[in-house]
C-alpha atoms as a PDB file:
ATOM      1  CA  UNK A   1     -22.153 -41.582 -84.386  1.00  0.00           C
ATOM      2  CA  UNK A   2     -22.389 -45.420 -85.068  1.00  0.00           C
ATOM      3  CA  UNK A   3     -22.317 -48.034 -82.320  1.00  0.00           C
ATOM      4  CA  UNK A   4     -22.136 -52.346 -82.553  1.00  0.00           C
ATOM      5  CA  UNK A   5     -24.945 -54.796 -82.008  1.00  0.00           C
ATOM      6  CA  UNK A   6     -24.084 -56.542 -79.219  1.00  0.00           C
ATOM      7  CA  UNK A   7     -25.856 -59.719 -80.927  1.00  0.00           C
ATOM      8  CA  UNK A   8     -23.994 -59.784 -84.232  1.00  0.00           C
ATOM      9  CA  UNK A   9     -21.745 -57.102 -84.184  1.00  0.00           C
ATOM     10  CA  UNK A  10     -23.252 -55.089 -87.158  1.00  0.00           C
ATOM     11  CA  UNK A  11     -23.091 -51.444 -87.103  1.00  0.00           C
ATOM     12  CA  UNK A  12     -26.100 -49.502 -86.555  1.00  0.00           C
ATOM     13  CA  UNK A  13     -26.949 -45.816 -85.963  1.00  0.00           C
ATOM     14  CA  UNK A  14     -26.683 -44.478 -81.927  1.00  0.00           C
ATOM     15  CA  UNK A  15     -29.748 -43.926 -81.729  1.00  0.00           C
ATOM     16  CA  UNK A  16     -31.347 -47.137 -83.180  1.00  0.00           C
ATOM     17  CA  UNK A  17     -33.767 -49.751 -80.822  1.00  0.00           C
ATOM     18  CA  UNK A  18     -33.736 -52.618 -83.313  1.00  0.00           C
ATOM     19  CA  UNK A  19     -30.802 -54.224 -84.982  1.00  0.00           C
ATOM     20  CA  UNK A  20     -32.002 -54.176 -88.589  1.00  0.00           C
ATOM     21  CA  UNK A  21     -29.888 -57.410 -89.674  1.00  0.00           C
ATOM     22  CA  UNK A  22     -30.607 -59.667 -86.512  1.00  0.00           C
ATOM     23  CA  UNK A  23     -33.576 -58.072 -84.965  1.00  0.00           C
ATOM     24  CA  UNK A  24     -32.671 -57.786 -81.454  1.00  0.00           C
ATOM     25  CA  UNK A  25     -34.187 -55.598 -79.186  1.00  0.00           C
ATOM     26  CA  UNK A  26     -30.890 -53.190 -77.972  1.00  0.00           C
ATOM     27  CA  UNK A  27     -30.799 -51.589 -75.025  1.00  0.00           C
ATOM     28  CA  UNK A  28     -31.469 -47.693 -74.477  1.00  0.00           C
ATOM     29  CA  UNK A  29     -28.300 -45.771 -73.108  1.00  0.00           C
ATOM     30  CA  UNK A  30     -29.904 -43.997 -70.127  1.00  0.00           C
ATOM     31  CA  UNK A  31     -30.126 -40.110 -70.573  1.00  0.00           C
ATOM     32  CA  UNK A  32     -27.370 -38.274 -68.675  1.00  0.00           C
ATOM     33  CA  UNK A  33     -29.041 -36.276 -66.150  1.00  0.00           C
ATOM     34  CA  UNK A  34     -27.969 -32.858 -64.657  1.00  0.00           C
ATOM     35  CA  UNK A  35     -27.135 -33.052 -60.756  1.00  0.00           C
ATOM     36  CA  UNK A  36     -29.140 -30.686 -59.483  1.00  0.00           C
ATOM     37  CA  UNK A  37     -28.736 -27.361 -58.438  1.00  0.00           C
ATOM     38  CA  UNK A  38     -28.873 -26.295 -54.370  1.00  0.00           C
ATOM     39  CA  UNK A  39     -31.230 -23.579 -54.522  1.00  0.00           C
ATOM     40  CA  UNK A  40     -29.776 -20.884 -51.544  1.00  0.00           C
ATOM     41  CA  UNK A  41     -31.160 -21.325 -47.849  1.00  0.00           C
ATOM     42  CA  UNK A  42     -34.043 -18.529 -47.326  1.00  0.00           C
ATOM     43  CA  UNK A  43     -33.831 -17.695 -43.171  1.00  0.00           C
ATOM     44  CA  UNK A  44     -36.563 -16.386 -42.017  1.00  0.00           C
ATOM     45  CA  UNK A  45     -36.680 -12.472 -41.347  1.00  0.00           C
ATOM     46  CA  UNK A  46     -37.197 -13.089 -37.179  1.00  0.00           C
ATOM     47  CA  UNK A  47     -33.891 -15.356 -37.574  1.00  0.00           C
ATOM     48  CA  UNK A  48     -32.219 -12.002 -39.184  1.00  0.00           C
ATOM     49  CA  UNK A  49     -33.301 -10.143 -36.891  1.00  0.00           C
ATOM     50  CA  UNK A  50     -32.334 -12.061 -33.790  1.00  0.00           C
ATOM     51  CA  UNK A  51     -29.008 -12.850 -35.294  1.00  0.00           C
ATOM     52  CA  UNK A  52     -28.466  -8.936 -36.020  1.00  0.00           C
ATOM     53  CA  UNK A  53     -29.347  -8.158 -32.035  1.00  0.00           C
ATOM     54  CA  UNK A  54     -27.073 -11.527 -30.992  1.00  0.00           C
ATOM     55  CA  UNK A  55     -23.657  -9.717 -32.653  1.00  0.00           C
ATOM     56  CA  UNK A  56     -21.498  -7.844 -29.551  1.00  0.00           C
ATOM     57  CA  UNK A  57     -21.673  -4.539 -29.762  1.00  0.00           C
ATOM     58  CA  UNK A  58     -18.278  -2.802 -30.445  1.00  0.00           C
ATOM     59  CA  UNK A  59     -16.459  -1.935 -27.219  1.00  0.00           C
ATOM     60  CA  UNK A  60     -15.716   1.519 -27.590  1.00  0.00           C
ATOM     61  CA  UNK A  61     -12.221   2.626 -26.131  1.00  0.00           C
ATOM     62  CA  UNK A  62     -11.170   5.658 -23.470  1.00  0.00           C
ATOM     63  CA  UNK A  63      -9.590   8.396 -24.561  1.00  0.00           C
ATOM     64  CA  UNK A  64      -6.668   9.670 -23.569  1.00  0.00           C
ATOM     65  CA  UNK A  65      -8.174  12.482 -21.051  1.00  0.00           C
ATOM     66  CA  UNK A  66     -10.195   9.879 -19.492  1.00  0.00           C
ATOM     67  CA  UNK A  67      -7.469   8.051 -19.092  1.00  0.00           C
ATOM     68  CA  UNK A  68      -5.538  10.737 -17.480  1.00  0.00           C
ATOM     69  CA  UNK A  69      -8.756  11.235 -15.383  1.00  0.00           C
ATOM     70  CA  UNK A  70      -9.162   7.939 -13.792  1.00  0.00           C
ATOM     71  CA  UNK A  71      -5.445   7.596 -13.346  1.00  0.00           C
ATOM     72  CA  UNK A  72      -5.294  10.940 -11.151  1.00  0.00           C
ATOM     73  CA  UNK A  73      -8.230   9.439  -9.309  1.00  0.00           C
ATOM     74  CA  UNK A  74      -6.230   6.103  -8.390  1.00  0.00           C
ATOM     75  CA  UNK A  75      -3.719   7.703  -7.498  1.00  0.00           C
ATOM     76  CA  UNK A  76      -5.749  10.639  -5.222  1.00  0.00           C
ATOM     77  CA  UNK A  77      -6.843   7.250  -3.555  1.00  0.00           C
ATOM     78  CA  UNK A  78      -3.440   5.280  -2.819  1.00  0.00           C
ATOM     79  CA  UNK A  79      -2.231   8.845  -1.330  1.00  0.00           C
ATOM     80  CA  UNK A  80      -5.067   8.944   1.043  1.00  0.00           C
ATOM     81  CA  UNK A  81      -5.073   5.251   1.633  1.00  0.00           C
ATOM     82  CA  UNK A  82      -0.416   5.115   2.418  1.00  0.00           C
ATOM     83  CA  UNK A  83      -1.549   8.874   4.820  1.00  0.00           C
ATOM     84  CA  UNK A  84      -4.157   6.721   6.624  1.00  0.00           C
ATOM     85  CA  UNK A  85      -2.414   4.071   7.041  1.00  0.00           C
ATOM     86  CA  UNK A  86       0.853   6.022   8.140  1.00  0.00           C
ATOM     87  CA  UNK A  87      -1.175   8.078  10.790  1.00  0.00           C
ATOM     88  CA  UNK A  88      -3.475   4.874  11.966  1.00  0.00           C
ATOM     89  CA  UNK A  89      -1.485   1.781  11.576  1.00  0.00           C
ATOM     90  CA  UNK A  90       2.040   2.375  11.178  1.00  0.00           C
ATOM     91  CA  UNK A  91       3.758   2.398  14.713  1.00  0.00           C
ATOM     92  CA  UNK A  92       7.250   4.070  12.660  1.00  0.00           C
ATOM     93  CA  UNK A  93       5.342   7.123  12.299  1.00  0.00           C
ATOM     94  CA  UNK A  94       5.967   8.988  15.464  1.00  0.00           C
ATOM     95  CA  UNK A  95      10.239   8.138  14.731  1.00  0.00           C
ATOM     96  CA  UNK A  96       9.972  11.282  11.796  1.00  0.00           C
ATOM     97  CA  UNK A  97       8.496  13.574  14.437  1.00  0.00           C
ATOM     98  CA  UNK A  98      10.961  12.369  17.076  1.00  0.00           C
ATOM     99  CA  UNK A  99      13.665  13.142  14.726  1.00  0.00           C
ATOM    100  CA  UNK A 100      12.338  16.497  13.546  1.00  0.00           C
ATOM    101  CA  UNK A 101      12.794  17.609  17.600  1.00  0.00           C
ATOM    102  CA  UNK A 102      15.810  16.527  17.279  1.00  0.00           C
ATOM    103  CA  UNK A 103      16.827  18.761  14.102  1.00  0.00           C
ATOM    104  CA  UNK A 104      15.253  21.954  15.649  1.00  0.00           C
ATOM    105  CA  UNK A 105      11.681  21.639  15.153  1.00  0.00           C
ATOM    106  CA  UNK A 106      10.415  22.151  18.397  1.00  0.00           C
ATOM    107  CA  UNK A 107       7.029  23.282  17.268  1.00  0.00           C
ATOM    108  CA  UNK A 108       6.136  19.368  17.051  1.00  0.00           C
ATOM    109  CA  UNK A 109       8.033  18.555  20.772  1.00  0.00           C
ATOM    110  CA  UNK A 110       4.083  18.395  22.038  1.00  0.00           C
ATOM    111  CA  UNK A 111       3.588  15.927  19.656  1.00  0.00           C
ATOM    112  CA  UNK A 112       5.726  13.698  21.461  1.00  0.00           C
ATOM    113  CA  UNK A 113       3.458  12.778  24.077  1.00  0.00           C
ATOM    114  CA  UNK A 114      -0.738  12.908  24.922  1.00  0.00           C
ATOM    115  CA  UNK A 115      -1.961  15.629  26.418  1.00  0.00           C
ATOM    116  CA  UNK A 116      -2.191  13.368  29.955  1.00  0.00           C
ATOM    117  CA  UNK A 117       1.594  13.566  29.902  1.00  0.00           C
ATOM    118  CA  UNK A 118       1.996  17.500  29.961  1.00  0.00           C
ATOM    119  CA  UNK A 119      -0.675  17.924  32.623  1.00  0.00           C
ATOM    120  CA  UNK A 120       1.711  15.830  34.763  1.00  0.00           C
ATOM    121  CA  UNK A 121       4.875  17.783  33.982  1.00  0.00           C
ATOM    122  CA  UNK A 122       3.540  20.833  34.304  1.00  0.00           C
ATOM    123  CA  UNK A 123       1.725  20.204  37.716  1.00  0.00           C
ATOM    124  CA  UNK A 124       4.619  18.665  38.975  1.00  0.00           C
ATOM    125  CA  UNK A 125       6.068  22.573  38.267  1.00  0.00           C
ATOM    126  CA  UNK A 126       2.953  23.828  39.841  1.00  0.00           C
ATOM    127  CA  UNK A 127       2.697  25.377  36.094  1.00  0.00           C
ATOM    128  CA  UNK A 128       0.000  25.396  33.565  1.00  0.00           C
ATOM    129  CA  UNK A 129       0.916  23.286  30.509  1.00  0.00           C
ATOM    130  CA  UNK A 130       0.481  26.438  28.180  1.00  0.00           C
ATOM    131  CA  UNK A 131       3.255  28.446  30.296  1.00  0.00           C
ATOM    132  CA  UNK A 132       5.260  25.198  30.564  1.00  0.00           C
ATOM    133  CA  UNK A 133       4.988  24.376  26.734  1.00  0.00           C
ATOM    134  CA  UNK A 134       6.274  28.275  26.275  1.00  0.00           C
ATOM    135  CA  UNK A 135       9.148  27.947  28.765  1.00  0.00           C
ATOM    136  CA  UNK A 136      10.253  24.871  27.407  1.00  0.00           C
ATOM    137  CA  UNK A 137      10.017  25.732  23.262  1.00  0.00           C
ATOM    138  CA  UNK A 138      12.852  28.832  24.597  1.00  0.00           C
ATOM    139  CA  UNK A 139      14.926  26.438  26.756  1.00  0.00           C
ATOM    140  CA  UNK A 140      15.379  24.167  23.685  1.00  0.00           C
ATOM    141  CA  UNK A 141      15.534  26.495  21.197  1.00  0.00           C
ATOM    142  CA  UNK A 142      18.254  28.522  23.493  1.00  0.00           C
ATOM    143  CA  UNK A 143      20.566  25.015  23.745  1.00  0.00           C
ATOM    144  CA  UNK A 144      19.971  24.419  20.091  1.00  0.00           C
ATOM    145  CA  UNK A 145      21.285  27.387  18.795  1.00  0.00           C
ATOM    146  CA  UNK A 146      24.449  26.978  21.324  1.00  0.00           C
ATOM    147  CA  UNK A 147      25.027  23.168  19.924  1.00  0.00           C
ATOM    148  CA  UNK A 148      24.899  24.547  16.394  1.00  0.00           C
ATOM    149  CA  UNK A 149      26.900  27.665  16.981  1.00  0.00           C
ATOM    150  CA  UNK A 150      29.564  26.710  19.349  1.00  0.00           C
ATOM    151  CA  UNK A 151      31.863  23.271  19.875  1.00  0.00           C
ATOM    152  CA  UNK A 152      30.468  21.361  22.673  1.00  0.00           C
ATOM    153  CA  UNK A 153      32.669  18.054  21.918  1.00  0.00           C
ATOM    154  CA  UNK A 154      35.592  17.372  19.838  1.00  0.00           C
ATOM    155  CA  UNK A 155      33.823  16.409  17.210  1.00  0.00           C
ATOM    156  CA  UNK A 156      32.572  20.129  16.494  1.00  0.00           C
ATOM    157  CA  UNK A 157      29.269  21.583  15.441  1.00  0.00           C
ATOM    158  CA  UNK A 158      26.115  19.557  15.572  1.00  0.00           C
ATOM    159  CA  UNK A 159      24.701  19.600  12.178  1.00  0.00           C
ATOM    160  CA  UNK A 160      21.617  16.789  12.370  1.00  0.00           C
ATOM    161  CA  UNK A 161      20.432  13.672  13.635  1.00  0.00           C
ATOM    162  CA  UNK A 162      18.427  10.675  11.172  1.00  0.00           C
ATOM    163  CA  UNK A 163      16.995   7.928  12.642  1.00  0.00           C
ATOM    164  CA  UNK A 164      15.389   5.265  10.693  1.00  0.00           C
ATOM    165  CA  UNK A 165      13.649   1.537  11.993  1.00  0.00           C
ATOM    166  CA  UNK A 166      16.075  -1.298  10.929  1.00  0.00           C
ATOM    167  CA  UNK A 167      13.705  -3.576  12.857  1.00  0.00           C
ATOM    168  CA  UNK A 168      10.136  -3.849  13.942  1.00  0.00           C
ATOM    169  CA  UNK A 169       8.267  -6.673  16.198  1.00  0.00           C
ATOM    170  CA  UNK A 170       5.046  -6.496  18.566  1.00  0.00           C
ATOM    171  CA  UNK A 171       5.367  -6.769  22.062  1.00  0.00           C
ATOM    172  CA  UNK A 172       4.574  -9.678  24.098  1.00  0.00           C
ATOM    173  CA  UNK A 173       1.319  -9.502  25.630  1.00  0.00           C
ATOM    174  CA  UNK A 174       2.985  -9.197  29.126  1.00  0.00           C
ATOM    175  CA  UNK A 175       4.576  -6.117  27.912  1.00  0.00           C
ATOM    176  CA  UNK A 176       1.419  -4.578  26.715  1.00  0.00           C
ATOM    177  CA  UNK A 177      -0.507  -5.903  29.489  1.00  0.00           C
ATOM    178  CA  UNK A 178       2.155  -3.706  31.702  1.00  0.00           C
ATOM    179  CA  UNK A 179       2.204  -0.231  29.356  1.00  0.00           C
ATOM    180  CA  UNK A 180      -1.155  -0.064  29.756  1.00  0.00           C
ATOM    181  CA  UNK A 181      -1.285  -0.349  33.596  1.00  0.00           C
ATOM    182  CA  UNK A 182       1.865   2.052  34.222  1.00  0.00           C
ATOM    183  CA  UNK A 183       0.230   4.769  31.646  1.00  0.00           C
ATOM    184  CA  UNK A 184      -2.996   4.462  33.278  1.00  0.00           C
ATOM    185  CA  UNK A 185      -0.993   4.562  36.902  1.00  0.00           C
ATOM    186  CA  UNK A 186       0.983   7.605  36.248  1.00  0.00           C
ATOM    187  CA  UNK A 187       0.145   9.461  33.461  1.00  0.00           C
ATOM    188  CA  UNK A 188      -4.008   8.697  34.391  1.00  0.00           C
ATOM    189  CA  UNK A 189      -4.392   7.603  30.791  1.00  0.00           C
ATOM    190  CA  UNK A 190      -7.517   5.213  30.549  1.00  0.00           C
ATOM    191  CA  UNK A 191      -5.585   1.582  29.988  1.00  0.00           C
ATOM    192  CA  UNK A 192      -8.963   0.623  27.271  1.00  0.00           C
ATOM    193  CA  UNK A 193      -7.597   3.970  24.987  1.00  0.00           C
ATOM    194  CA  UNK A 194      -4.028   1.811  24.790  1.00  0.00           C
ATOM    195  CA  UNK A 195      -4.481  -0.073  21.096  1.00  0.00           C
ATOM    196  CA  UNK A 196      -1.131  -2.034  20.907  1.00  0.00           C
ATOM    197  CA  UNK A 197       2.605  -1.713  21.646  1.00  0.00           C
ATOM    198  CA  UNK A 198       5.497  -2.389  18.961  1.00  0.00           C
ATOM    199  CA  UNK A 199       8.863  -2.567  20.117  1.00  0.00           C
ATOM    200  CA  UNK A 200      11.607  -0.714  17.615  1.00  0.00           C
ATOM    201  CA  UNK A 201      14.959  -1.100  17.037  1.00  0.00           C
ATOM    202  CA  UNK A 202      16.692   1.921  15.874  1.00  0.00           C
ATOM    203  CA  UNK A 203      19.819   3.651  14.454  1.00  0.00           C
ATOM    204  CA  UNK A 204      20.586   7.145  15.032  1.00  0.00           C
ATOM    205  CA  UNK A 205      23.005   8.931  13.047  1.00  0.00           C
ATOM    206  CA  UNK A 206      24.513  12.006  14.546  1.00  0.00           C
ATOM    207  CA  UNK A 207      26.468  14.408  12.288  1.00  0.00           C
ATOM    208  CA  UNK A 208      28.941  16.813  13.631  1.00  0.00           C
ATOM    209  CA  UNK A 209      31.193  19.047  11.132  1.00  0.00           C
ATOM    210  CA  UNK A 210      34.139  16.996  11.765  1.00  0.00           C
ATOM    211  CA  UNK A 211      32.566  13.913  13.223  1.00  0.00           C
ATOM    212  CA  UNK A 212      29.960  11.605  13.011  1.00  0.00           C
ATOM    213  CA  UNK A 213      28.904   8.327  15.244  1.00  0.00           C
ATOM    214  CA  UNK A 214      25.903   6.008  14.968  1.00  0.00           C
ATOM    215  CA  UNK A 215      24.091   4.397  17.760  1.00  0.00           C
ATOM    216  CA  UNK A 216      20.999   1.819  18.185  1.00  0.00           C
ATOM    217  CA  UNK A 217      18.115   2.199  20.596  1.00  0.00           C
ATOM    218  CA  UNK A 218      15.489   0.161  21.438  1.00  0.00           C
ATOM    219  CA  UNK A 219      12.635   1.920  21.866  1.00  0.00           C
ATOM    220  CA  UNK A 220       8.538   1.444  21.978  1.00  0.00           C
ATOM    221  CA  UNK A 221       5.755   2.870  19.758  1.00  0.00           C
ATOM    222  CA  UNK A 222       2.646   3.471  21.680  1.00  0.00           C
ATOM    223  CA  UNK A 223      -1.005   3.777  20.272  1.00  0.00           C
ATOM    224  CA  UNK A 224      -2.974   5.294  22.614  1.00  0.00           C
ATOM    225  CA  UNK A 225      -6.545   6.416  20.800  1.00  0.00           C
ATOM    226  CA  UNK A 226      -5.852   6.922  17.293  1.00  0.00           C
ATOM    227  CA  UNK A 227      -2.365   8.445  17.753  1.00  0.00           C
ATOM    228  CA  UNK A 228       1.318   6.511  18.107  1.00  0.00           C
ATOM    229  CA  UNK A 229       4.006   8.129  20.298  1.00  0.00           C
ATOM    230  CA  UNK A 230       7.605   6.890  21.476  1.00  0.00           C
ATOM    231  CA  UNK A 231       8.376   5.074  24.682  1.00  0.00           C
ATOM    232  CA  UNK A 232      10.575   3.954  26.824  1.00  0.00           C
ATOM    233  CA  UNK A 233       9.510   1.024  29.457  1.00  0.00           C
ATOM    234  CA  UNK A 234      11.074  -1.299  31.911  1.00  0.00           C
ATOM    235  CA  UNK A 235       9.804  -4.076  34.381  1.00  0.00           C
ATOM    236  CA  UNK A 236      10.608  -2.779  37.938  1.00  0.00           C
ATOM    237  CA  UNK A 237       9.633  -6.102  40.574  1.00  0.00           C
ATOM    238  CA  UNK A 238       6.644  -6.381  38.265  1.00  0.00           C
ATOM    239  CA  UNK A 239       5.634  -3.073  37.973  1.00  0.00           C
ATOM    240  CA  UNK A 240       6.096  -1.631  34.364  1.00  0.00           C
ATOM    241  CA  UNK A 241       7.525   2.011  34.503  1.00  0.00           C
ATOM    242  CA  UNK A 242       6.782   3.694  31.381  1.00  0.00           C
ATOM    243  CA  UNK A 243       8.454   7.623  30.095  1.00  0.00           C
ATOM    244  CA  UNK A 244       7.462   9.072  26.770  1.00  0.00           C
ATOM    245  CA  UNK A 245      10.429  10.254  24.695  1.00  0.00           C
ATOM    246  CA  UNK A 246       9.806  13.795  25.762  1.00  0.00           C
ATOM    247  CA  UNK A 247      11.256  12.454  28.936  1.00  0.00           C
ATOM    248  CA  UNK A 248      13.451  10.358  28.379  1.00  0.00           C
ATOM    249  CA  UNK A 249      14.626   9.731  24.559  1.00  0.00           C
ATOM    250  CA  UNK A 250      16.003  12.996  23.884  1.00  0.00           C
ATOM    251  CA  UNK A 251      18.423  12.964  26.436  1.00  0.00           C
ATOM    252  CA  UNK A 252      19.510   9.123  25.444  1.00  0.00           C
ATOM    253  CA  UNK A 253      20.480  10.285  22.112  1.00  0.00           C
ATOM    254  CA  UNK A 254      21.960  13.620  22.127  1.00  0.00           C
ATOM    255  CA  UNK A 255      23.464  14.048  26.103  1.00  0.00           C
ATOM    256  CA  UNK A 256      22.815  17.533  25.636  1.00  0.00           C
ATOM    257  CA  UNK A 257      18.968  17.896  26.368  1.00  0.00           C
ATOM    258  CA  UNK A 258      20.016  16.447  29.176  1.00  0.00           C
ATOM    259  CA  UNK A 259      17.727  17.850  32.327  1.00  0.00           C
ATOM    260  CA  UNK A 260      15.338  19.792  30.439  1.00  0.00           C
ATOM    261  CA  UNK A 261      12.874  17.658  30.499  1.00  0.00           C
END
């Protein structure tokens, strides 16, 4: 390859340092030199080893029985928790045992009021409240099989009663104030085992075989200790009277219980 004197343009070899016709010095061309290579990064072995133990291990999944496991365990757990809380806190609860009385369960007609209240019935019978509880399960199982068996009313045959809470609110502390000082007056119940007092609105449904009506009560839920019963309550002058459905309700709804109690 030939290049040209930059002096007096004769043409000399590439690689030549002297023009041979004018004698000037010509430069070099500088040697092309290789970029060079990145040799790779060496990391130490602790590095390795730390960034090794850094990485998350994999999260491993549940199976399908464990699944079903825990799931029957949360569930277990809101069962217990809606029971306590139906029992403890919920001042409708005593309404489904009201209405089972009133469909012909009298087994649970002791549940409608504390023990305090049956002392006082029966001594006011100069009976015990075993033989008085005994007396009474006949008498009302006696009129319920005549209401179910024979026509009391135009309407016909009574076939069953629902009742459900279309509207719940606390009572005014006046009102509690005065439950708790008629239940401790007449029934002897301890005014400090009285929790709280709810006032209920509800609807009963009575269904005859050829007739049905509705009506609305309000009533009161009591929670005396750890248990909630139905009342009934009214300012007298003052002076709160207070009746326990077992007294009082019964009759209100269905006129036909009417002096049993």
């Amino acid at each position: 390859m030939m290049r040209c004197c930059k002096h007096c343009g004769a043409l000399l070899e590439d690689d030549a340092k002297v023009c041979d016709f004018c004698g000037a010095v010509l430069e070099v061309p500088p040697a092309v030199i290789p970029a060079p290579q990145e040799s790779p990064a060496v990391v130490p072995a602790s590095q390795e080893v730390t960034a090794e133990v850094a990485k998350p291990a994999p999260k491993k999944k549940l199976s399908k029985k464990a699944i079903f496991i825990v799931s029957g365990i949360l569930l277990a757990v809101i069962a217990i928790a809606v029971a306590v809380n139906m029992l403890f806190f919920n001042p409708h609860a005593p309404v489904a045992t009201y209405e089972a009385v009133m469909n012909g369960d009298f087994d649970k007609v002791e549940d409608l009021a504390p023990r305090e209240y049956w002392e006082y019935i029966a001594e006011s019978r100069d009976k015990t409240v075993d033989a008085y509880l005994n007396e009474l399960l006949k008498e009302l199982e006696k009129r319920y099989s005549k209401q179910t068996t024979e026509d009391y009313t135009n309407m016909g045959k009574l076939l069953s009663v629902e009742m459900k809470v279309i509207d719940t609110e606390k009572a005014k502390a006046k009102d509690i104030a005065g439950v708790k000082t008629g239940l401790e007056k007449r029934y002897e119940i301890d005014a400090s085992r009285v929790k709280t007092v709810y006032k209920l609105i509800i609807k009963s449904t009575i269904t005859y075989t050829d007739d049905s009506y509705v009506t609305a009560n309000i009533l009161s839920a009591v929670k005396i200790d750890s248990k909630w019963y139905l009342i009934g309550y009214y300012d007298n002058d003052g002076e709160y009277v207070v009746t326990f459905s077992a007294s009082s309700i019964l009759s209100t709804i269905n006129p036909y219980y009417s002096g049993i109690w």
